[in-house]
N, C-alpha and C. Protein backbone atom coordinates (compact mmCIF):
# COMPACT_ATOMS: atom_id res chain seq x y z
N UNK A 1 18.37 -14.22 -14.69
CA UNK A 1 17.21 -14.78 -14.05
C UNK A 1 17.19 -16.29 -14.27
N UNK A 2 17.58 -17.02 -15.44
CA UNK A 2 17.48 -18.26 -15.68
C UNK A 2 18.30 -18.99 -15.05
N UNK A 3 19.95 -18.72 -14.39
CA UNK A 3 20.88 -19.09 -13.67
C UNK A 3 19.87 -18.63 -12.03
N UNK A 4 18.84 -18.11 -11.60
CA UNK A 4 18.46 -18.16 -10.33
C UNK A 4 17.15 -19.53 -10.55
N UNK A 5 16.93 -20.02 -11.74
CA UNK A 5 15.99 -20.64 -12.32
C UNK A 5 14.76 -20.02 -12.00
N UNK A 6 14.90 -18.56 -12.33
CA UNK A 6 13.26 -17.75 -12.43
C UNK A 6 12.40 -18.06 -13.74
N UNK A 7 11.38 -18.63 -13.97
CA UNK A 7 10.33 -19.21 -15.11
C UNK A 7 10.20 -17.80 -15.60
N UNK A 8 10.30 -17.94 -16.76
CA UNK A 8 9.96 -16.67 -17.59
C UNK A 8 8.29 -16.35 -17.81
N UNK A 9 7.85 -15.17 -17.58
CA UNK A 9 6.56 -15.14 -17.05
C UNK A 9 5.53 -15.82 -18.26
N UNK A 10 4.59 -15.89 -18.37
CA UNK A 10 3.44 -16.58 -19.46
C UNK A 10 2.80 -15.36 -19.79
N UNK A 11 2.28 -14.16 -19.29
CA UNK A 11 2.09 -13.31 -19.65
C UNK A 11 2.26 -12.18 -19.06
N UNK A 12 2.66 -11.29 -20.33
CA UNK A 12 3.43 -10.15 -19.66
C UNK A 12 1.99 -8.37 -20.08
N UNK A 13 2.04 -7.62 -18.85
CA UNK A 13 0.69 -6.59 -19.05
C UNK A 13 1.53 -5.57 -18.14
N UNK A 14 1.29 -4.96 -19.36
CA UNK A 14 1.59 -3.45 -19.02
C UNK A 14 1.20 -2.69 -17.99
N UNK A 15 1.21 -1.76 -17.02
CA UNK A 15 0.21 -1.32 -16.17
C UNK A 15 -0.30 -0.05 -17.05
N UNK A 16 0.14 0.63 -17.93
CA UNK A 16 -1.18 1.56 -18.94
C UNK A 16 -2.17 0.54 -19.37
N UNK A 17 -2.17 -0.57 -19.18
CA UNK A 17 -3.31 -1.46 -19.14
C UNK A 17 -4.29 -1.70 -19.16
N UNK A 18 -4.09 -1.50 -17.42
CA UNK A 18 -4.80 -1.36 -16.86
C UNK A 18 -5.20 -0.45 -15.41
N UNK A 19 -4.90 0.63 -15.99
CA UNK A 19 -5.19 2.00 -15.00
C UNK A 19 -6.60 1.98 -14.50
N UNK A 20 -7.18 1.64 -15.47
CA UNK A 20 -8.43 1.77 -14.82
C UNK A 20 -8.89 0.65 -13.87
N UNK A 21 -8.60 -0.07 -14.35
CA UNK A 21 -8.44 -1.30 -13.00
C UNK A 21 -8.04 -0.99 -11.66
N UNK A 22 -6.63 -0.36 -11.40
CA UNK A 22 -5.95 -0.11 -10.59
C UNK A 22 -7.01 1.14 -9.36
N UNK A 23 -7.45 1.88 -10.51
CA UNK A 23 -8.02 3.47 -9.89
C UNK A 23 -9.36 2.77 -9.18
N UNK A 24 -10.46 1.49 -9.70
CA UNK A 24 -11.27 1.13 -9.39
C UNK A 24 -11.24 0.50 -8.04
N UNK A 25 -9.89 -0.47 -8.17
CA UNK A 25 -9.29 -0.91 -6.75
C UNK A 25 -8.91 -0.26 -5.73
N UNK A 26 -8.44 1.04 -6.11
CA UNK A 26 -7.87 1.82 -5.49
C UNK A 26 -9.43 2.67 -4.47
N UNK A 27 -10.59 2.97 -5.13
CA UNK A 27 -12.00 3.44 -5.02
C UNK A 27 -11.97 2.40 -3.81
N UNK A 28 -12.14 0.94 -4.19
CA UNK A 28 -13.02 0.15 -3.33
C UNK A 28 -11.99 0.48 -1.52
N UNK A 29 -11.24 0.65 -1.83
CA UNK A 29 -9.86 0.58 -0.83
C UNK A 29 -10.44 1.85 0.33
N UNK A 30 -10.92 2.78 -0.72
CA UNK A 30 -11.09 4.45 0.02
C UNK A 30 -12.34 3.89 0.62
N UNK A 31 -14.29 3.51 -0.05
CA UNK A 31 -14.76 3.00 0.44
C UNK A 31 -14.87 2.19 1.66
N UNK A 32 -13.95 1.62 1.87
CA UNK A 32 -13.99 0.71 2.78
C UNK A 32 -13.31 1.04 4.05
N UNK A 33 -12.96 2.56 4.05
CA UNK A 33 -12.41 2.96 5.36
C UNK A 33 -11.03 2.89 5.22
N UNK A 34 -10.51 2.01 4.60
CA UNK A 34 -8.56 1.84 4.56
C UNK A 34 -7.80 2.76 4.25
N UNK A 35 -8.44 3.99 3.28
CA UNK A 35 -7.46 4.69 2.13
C UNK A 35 -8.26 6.33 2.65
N UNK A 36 -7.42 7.07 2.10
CA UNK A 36 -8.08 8.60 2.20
C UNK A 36 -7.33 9.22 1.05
N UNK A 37 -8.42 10.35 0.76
CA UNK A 37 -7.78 11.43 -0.48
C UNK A 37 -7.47 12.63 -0.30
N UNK A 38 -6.49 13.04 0.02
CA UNK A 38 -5.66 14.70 0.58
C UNK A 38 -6.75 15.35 -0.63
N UNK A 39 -6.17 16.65 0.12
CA UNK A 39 -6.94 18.17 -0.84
C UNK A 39 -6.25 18.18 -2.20
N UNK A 40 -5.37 17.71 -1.75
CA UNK A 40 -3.88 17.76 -3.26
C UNK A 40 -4.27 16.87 -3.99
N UNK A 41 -5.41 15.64 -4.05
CA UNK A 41 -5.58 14.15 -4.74
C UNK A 41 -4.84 13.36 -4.73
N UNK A 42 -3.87 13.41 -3.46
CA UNK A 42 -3.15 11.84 -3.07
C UNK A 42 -3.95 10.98 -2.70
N UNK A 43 -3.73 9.97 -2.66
CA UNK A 43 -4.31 8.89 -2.03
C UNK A 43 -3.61 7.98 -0.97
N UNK A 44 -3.54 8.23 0.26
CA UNK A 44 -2.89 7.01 1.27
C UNK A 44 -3.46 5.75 1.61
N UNK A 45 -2.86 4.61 2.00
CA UNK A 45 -3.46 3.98 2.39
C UNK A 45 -3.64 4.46 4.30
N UNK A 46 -4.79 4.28 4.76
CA UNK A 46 -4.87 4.36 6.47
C UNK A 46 -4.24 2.94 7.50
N UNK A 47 -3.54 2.76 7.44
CA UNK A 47 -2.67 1.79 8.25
C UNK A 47 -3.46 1.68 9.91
N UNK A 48 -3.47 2.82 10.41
CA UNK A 48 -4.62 2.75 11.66
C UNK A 48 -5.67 2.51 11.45
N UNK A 49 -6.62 3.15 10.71
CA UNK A 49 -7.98 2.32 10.04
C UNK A 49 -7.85 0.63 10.04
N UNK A 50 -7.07 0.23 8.94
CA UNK A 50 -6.52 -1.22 8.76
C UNK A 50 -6.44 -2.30 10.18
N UNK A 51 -5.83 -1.71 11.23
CA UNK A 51 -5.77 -2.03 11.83
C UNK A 51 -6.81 -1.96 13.27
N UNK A 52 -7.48 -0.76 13.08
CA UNK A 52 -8.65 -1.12 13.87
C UNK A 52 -9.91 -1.44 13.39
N UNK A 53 -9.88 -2.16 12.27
CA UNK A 53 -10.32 -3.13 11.83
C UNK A 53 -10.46 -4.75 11.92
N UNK A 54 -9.86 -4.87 12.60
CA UNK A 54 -9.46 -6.15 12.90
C UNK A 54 -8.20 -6.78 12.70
N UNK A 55 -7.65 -6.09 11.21
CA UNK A 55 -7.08 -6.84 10.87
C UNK A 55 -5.56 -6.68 11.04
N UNK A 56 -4.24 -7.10 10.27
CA UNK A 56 -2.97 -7.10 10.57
C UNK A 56 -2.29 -6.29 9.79
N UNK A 57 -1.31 -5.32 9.73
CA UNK A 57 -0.45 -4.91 8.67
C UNK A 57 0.48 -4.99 9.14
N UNK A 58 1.55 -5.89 8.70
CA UNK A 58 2.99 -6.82 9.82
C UNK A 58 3.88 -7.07 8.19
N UNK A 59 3.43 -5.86 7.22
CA UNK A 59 4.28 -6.11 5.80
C UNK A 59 4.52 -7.42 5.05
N UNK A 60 3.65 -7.86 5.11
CA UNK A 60 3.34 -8.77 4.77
C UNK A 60 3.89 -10.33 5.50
N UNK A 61 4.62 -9.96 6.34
CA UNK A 61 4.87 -11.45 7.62
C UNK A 61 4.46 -11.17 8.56
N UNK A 62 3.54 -12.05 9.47
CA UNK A 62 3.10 -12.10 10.18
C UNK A 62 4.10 -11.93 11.41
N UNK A 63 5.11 -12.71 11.20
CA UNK A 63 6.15 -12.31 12.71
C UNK A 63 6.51 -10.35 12.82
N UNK A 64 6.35 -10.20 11.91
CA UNK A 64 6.56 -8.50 12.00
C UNK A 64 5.32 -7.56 12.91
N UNK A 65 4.46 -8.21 13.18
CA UNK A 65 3.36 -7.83 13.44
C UNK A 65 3.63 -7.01 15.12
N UNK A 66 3.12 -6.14 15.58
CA UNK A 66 3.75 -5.46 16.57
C UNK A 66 5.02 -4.54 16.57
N UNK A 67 5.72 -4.64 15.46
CA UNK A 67 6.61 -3.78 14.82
C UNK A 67 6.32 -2.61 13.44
N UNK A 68 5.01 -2.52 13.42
CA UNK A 68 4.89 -1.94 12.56
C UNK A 68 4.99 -0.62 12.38
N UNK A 69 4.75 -0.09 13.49
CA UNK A 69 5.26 1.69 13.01
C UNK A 69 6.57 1.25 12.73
N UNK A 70 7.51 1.19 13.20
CA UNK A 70 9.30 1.37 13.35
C UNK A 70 9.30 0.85 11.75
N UNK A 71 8.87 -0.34 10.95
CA UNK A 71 8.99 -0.76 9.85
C UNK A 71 8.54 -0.11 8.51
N UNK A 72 7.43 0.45 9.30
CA UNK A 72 6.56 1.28 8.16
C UNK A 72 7.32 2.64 7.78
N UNK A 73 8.07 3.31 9.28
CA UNK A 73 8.83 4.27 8.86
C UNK A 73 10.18 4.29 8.04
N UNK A 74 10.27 3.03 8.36
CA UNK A 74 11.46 2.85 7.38
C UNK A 74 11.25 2.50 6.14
N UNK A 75 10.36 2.23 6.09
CA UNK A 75 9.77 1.41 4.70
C UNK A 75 8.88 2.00 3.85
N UNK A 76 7.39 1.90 3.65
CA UNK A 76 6.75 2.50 3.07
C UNK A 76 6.53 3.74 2.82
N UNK A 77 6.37 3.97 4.84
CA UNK A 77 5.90 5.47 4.97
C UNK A 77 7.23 6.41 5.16
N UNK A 78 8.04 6.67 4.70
CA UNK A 78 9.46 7.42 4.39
C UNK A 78 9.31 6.99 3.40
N UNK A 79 8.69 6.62 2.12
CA UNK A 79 8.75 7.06 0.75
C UNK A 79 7.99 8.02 0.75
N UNK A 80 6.78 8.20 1.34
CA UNK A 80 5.57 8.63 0.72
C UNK A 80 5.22 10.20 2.17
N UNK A 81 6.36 11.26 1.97
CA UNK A 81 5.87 12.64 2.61
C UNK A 81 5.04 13.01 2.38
N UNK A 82 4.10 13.24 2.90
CA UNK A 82 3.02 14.55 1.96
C UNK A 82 2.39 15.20 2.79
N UNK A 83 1.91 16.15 2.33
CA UNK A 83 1.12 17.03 3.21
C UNK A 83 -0.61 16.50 3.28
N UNK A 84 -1.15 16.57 4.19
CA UNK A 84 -2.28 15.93 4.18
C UNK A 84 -2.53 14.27 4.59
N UNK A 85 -1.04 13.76 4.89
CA UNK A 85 -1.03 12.60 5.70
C UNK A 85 -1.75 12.46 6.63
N UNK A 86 -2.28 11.89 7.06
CA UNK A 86 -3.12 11.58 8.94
C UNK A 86 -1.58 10.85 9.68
N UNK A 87 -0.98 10.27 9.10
CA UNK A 87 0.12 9.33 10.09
C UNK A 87 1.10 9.22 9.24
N UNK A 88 2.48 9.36 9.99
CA UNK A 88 3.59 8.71 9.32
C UNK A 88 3.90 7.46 8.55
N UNK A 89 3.00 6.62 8.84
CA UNK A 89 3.28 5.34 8.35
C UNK A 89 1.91 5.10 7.47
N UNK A 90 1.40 5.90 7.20
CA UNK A 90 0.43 5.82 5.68
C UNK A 90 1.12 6.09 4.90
N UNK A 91 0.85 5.14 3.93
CA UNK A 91 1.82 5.25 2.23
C UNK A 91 1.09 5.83 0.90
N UNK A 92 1.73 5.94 0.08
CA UNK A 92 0.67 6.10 -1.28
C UNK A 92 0.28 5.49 -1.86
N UNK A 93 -1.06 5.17 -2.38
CA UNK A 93 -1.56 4.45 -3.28
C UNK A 93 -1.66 5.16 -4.32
């Protein structure tokens, strides 16, 4: 990492950490229409929700934007099978 000149971090946190952090974020996410919880207690994020919302999910670049099923299937949502999905391209949180 030091031959790519990556700064060695200033502080380093575990994520047993902060689980509860994560699960709280994870709450506000479901709240807000973005996320859903299968019968099984997965959690996806809603990518269609997200997006008829106003807003963008283009993986984080904006030029991707309009490509997002084809990306999502390759990407997020082909990690994350499950039963109780609404869409292929919802992932897990």
């Amino acid at each position: 990492m030091a031959q790519l000149n990556v700064l060695k971090p200033t502080k380093v946190i575990r994520v047993s950490e902060v689980v509860n952090e994560i699960v709280e974020f994870v709450e506000k996410i479901v709240q807000a229409g973005f996320a859903y919880a299968t019968p099984s207690g997965d959690v996806y994020f809603d990518v269609h929700n997200f997006q008829a919302s106003g807003h963008q999910y283009a993986k984080l670049k904006p030029n991707n934007a309009g490509d997002t099923e084809k990306l999502l299937a390759e990407g997020e949502g082909s990690l994350s099978i499950g039963a109780g999905k609404k869409s292929n391209i919802d992932f897990a949180l």
